[in-house]
N, C-alpha and C. Protein backbone atom coordinates (compact mmCIF):
# COMPACT_ATOMS: atom_id res chain seq x y z
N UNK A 1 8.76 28.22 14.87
CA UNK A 1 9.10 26.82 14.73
C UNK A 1 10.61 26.67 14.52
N UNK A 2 11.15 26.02 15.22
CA UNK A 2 12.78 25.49 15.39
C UNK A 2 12.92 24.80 13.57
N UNK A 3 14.07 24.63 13.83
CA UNK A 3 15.11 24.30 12.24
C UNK A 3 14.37 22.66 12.23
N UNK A 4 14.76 21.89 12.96
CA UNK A 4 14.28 20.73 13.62
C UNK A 4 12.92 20.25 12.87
N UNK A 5 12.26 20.73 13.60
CA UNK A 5 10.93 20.98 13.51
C UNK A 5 10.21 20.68 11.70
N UNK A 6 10.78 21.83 11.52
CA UNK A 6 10.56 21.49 9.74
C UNK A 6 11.08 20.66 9.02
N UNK A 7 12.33 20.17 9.71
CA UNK A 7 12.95 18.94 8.89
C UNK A 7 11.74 17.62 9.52
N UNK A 8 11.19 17.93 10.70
CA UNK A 8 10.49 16.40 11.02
C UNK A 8 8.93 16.51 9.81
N UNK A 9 8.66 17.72 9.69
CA UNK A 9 7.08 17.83 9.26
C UNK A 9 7.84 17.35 7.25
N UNK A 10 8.48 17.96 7.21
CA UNK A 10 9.01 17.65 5.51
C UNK A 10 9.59 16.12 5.48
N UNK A 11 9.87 15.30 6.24
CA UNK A 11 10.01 14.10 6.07
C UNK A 11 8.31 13.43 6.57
N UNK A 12 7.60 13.61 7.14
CA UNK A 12 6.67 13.07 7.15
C UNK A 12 6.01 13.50 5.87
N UNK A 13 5.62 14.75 5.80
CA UNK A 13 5.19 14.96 4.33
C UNK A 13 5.52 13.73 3.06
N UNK A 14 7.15 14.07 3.19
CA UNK A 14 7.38 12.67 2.36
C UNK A 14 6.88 11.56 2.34
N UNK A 15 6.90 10.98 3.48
CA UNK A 15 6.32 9.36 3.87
C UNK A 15 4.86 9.40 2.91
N UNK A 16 4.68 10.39 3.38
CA UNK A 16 2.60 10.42 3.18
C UNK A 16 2.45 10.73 1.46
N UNK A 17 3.50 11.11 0.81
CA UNK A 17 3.38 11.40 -0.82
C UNK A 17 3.57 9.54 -1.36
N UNK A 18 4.78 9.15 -0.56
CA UNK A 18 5.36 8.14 -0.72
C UNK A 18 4.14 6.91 -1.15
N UNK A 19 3.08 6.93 0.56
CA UNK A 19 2.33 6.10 0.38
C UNK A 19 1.18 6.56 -0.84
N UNK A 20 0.75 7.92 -0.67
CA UNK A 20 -0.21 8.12 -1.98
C UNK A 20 0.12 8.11 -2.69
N UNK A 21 1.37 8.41 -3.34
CA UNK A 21 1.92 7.66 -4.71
C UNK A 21 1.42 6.31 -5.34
N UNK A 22 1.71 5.36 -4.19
CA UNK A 22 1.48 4.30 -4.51
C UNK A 22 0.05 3.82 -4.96
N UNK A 23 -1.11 4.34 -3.98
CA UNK A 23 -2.32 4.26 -4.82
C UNK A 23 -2.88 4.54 -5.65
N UNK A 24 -2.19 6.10 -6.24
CA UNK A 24 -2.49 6.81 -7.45
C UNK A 24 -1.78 5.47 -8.57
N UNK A 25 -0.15 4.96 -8.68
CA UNK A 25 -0.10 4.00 -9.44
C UNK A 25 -0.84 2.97 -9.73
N UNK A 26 -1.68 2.55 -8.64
CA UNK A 26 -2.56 1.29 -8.32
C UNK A 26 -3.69 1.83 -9.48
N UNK A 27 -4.38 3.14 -9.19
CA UNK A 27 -5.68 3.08 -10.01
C UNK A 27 -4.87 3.40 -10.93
N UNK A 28 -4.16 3.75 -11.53
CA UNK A 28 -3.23 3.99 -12.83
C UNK A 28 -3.23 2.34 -13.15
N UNK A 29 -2.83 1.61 -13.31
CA UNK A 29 -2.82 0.06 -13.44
C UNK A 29 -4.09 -0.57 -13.47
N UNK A 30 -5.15 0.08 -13.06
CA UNK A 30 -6.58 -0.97 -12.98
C UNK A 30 -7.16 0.00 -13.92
N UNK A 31 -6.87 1.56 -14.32
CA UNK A 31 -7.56 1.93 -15.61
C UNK A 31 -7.08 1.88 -16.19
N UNK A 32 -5.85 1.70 -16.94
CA UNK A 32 -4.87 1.21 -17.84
C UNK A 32 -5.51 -0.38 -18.61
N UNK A 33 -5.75 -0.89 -17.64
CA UNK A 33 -6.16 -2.38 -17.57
C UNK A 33 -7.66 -2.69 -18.72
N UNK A 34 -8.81 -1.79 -17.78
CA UNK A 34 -10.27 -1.60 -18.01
C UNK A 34 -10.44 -0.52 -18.73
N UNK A 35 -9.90 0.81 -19.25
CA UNK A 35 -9.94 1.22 -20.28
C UNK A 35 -8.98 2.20 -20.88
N UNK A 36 -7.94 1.37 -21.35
CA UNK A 36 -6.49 1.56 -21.54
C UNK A 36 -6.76 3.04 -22.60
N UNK A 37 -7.93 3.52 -23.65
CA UNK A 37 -7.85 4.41 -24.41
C UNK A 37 -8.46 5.51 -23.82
N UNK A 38 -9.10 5.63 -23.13
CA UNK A 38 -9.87 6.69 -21.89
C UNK A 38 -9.10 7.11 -21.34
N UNK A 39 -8.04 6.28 -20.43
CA UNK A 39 -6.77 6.62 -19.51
C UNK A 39 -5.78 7.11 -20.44
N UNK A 40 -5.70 6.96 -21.49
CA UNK A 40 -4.37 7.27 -22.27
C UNK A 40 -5.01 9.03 -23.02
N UNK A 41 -5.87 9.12 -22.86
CA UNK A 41 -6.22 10.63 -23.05
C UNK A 41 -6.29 11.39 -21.95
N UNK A 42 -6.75 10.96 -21.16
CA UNK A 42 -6.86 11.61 -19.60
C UNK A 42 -5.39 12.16 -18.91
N UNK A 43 -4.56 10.99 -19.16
CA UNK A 43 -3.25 11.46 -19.06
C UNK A 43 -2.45 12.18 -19.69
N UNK A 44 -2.86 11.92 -20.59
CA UNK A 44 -2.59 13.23 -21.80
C UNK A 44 -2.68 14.81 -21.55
N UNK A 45 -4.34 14.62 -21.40
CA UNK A 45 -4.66 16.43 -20.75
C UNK A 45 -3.97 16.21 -19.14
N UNK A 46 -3.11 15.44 -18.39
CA UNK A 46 -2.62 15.74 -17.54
C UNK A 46 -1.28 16.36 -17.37
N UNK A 47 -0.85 15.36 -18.53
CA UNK A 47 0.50 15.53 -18.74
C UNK A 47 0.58 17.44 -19.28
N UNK A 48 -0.24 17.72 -19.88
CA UNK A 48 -0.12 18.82 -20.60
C UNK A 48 -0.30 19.75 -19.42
N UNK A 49 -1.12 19.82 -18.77
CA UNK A 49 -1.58 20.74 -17.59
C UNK A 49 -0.46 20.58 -16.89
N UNK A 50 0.35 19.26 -15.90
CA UNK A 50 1.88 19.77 -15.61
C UNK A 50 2.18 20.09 -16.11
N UNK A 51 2.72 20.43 -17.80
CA UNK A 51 3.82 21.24 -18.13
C UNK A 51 3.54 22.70 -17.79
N UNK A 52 1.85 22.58 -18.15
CA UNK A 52 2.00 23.91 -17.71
C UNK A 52 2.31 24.53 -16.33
N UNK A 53 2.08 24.12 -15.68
CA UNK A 53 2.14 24.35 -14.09
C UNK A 53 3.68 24.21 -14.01
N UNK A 54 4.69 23.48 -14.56
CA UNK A 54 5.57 23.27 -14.28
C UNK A 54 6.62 24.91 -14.91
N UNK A 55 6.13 25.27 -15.94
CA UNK A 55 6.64 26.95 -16.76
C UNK A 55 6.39 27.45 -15.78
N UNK A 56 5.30 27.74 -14.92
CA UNK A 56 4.88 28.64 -14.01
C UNK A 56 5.90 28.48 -13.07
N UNK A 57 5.42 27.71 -12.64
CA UNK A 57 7.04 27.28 -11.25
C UNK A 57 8.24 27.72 -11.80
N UNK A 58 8.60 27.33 -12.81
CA UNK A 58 10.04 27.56 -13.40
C UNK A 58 10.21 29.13 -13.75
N UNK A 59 8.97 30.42 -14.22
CA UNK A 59 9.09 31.49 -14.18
C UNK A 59 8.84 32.20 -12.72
N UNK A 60 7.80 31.80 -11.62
CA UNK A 60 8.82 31.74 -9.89
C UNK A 60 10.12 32.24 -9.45
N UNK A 61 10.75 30.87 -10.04
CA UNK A 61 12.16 31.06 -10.11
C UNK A 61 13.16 31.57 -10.31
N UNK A 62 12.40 32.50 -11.31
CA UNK A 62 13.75 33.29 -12.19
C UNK A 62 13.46 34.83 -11.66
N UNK A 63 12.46 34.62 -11.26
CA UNK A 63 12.11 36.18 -10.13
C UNK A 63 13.39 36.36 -9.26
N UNK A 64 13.58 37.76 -9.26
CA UNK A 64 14.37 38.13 -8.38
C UNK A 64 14.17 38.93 -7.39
């Protein structure tokens, strides 16, 4: 695959996070709404699970 090539598939990629972003905010806003203390734990164990995932990535990195 040409240089090209991957710059077209990584900007579409983008577009397509772009738009699912937006619906993930949407049901973020209608369970926020309908059961603001359910969602506020749920995100919680989410938030925690990125960090973890996020150490991992960040020890990746430091590989040489």
């Amino acid at each position: 695959m040409k240089k090209k090539n991957y710059s077209q598939i990584i900007n579409k990629i983008q577009l397509l996070r772009k738009k699912n972003n937006i619906n993930w905010m949407d049901i973020l806003r209608l369970a926020m709404k309908h059961a603001p203390n359910e969602t506020k734990k749920i995100l919680k164990s989410i938030n925690s699970f990125d960090k973890k995932i996020s150490n991992e990535v960040n020890s990746i990195t430091k590989l040489k």
